[in-house]
C-alpha atoms as a PDB file:
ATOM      1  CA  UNK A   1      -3.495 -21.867  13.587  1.00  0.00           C
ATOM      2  CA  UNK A   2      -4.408 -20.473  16.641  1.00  0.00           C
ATOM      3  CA  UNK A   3      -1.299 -19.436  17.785  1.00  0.00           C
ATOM      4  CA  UNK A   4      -0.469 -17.924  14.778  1.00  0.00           C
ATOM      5  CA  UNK A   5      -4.286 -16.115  15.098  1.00  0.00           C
ATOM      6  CA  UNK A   6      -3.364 -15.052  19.043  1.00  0.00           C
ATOM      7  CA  UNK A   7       0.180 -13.811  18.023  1.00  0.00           C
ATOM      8  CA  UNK A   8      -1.357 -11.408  15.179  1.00  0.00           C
ATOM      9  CA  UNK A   9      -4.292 -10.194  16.625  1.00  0.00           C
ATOM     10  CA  UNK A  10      -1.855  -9.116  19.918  1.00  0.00           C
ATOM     11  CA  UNK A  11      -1.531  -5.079  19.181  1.00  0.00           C
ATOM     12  CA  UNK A  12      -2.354  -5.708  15.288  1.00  0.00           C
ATOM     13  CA  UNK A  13       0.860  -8.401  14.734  1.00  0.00           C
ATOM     14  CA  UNK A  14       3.239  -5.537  15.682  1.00  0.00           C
ATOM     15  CA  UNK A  15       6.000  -6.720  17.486  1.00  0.00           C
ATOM     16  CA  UNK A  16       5.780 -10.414  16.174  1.00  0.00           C
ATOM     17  CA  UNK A  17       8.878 -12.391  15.358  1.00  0.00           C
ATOM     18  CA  UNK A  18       9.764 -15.540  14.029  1.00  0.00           C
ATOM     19  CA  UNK A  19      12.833 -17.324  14.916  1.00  0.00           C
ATOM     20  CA  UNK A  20      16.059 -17.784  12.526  1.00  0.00           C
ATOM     21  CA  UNK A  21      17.697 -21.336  12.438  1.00  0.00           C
ATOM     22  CA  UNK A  22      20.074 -20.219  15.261  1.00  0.00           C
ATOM     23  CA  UNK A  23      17.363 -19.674  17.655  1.00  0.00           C
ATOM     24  CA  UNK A  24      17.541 -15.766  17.230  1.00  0.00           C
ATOM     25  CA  UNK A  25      14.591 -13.789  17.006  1.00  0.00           C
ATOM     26  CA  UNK A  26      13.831 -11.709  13.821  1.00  0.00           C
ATOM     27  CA  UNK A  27      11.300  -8.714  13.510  1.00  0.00           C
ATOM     28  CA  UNK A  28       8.287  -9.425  10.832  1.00  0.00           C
ATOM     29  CA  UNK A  29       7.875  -6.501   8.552  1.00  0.00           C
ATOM     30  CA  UNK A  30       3.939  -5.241   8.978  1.00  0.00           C
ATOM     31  CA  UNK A  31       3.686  -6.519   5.075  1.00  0.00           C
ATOM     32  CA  UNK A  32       4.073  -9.981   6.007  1.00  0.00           C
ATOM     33  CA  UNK A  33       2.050  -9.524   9.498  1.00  0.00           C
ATOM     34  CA  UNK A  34      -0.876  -7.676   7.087  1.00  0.00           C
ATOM     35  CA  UNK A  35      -0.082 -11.124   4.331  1.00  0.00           C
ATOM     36  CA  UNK A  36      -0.622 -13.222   7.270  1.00  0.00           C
ATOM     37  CA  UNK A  37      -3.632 -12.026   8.852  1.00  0.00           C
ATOM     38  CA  UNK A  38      -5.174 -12.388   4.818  1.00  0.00           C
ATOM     39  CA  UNK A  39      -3.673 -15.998   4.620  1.00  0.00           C
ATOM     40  CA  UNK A  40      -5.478 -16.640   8.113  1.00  0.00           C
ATOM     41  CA  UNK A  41      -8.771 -15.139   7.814  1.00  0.00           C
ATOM     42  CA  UNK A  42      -8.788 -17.217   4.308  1.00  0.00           C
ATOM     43  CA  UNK A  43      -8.092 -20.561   5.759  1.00  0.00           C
ATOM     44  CA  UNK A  44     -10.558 -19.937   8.268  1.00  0.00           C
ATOM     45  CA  UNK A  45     -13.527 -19.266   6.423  1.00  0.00           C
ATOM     46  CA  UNK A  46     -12.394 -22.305   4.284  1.00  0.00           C
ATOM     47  CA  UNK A  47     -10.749 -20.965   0.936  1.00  0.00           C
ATOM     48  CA  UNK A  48      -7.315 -22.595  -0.296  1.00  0.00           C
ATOM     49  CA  UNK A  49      -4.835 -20.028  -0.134  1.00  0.00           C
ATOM     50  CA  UNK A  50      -1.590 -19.972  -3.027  1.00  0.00           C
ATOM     51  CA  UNK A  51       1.447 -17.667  -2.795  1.00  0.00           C
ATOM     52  CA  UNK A  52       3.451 -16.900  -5.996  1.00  0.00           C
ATOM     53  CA  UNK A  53       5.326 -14.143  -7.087  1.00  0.00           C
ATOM     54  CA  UNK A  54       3.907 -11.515  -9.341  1.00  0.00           C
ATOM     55  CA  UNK A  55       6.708 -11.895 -11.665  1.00  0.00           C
ATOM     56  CA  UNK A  56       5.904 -15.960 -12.289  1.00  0.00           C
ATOM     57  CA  UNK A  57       5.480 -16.690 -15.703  1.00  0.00           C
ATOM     58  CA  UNK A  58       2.394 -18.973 -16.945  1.00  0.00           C
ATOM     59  CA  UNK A  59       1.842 -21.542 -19.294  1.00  0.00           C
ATOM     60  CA  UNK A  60      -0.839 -20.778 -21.619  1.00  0.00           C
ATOM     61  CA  UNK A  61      -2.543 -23.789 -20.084  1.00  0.00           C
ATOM     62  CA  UNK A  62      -2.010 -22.723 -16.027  1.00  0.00           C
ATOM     63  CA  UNK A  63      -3.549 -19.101 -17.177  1.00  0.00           C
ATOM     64  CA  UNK A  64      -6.590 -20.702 -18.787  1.00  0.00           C
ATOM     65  CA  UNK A  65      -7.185 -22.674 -15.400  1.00  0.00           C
ATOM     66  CA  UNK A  66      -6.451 -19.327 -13.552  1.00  0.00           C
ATOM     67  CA  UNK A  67      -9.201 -17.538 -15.788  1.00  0.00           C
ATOM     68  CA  UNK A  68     -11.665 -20.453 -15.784  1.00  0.00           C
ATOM     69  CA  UNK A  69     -11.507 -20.494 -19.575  1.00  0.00           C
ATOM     70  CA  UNK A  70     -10.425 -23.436 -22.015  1.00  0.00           C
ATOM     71  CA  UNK A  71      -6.842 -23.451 -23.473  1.00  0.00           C
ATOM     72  CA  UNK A  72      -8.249 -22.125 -27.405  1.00  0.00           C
ATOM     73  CA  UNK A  73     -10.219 -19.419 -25.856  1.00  0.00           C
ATOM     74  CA  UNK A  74      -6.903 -18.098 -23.897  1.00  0.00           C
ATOM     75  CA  UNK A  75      -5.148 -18.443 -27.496  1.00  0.00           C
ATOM     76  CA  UNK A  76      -7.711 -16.273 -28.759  1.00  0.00           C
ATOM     77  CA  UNK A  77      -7.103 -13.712 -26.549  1.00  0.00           C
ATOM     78  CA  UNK A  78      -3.802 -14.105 -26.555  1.00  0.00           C
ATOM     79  CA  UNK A  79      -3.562 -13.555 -30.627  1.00  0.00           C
ATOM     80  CA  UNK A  80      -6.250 -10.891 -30.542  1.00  0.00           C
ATOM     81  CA  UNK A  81      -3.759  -9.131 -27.628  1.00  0.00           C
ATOM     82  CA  UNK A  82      -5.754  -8.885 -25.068  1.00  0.00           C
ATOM     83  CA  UNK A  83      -2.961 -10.752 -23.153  1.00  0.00           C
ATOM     84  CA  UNK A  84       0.614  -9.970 -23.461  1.00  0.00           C
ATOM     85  CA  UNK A  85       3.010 -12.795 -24.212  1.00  0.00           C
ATOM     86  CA  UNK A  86       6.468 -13.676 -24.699  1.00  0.00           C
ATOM     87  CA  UNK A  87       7.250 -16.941 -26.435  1.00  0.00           C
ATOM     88  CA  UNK A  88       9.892 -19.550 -25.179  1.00  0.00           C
ATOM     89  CA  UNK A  89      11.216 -21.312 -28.192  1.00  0.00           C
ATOM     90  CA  UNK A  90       7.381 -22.398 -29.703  1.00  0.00           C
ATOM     91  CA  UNK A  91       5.595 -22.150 -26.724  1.00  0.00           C
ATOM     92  CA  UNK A  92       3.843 -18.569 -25.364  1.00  0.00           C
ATOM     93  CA  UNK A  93       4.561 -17.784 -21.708  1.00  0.00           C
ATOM     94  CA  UNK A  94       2.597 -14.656 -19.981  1.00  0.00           C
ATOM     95  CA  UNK A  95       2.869 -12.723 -16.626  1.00  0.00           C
ATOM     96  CA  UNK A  96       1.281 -13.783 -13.629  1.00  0.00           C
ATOM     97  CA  UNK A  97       0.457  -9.738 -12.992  1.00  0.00           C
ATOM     98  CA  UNK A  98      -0.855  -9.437 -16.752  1.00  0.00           C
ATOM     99  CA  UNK A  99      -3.200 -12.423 -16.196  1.00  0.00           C
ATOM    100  CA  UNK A 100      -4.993 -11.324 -12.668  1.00  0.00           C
ATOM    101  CA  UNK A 101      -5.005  -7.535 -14.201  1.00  0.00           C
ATOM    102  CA  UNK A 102      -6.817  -8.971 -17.247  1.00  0.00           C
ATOM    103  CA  UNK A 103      -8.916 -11.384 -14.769  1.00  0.00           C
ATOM    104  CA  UNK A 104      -9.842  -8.376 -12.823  1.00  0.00           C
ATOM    105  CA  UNK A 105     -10.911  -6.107 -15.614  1.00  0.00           C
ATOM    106  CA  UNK A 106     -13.312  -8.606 -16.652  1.00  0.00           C
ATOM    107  CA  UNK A 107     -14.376  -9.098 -13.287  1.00  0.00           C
ATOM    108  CA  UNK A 108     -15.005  -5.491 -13.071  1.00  0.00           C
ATOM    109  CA  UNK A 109     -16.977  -5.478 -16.207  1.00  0.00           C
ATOM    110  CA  UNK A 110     -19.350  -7.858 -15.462  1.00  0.00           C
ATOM    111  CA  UNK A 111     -19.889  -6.138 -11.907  1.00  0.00           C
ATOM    112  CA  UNK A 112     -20.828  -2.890 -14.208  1.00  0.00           C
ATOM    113  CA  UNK A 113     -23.045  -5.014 -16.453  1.00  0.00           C
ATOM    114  CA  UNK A 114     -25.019  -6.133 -13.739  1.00  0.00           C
ATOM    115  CA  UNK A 115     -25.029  -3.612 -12.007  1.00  0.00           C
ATOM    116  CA  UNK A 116     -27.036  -1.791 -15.263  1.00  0.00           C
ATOM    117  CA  UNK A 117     -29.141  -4.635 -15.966  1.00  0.00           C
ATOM    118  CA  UNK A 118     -30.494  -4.117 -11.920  1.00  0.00           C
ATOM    119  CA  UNK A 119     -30.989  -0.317 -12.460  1.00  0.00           C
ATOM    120  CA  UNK A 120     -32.746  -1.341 -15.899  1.00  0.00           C
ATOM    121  CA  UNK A 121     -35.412  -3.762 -14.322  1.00  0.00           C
ATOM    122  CA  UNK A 122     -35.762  -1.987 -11.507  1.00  0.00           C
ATOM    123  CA  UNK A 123     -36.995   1.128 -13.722  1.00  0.00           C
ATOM    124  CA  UNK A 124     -38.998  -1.187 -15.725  1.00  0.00           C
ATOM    125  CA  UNK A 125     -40.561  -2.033 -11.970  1.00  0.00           C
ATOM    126  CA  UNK A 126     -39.557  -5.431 -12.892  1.00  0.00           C
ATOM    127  CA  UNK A 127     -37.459  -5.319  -9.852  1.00  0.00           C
ATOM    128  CA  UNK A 128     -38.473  -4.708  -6.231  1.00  0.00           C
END
């Protein structure tokens, strides 16, 4: 790790390379080098790190784990449509990109509702 941590904080990552399977050296794009320097400064501070692609599909119960919900509470939301879905025979599949835009809306909501609930105690001077 701190190789890899040497090699990308040398001039930002530019100029890294890795190395093909015939020994031949091949230019990292800055996306990866920026994706790299994220995965690092994750595993450092401790956090498990997961790659996937955006356009993964979900089972309804792999989306409930992602949102921290239970299975009938994603179903919910799912019927209600607050979640697209596509089904696969009987079984409803949705977008990796659909659920972390829905998990960050409702992040983002929360951060709003608390943030109101501090202004309202602190003009209630319940709230140094």
């Amino acid at each position: 790790m701190e190789v890899i941590e040497r090699v990308l904080a040398r001039d930002g990552g530019e100029g890294a390379r890795l190395i093909d399977s015939a020994g031949d050296p091949v230019e990292m794009p800055a996306e990866l080098v920026g994706a790299l320097k994220t995965i690092v400064e994750h595993l450092r501070a401790g956090h498990g790190v997961s790659v996937a692609s955006l356009q993964a599909e979900l089972t309804t119960v792999e989306a409930a784990e992602l949102l921290n919900v239970s299975r009938p509470h994603l179903i919910k939301l799912v019927d209600g449509g607050a979640l697209p879905f596509r089904m696969v025979g009987t079984h409803r599949r949705l977008r990796l990109v659909d659920v972390l835009a829905y998990r960050d809306r409702q992040d983002a909501a929360a951060r709003e509702a608390l943030d109101e609930l501090t202004r309202q105690a602190e003009d209630l001077g319940l709230y140094d």
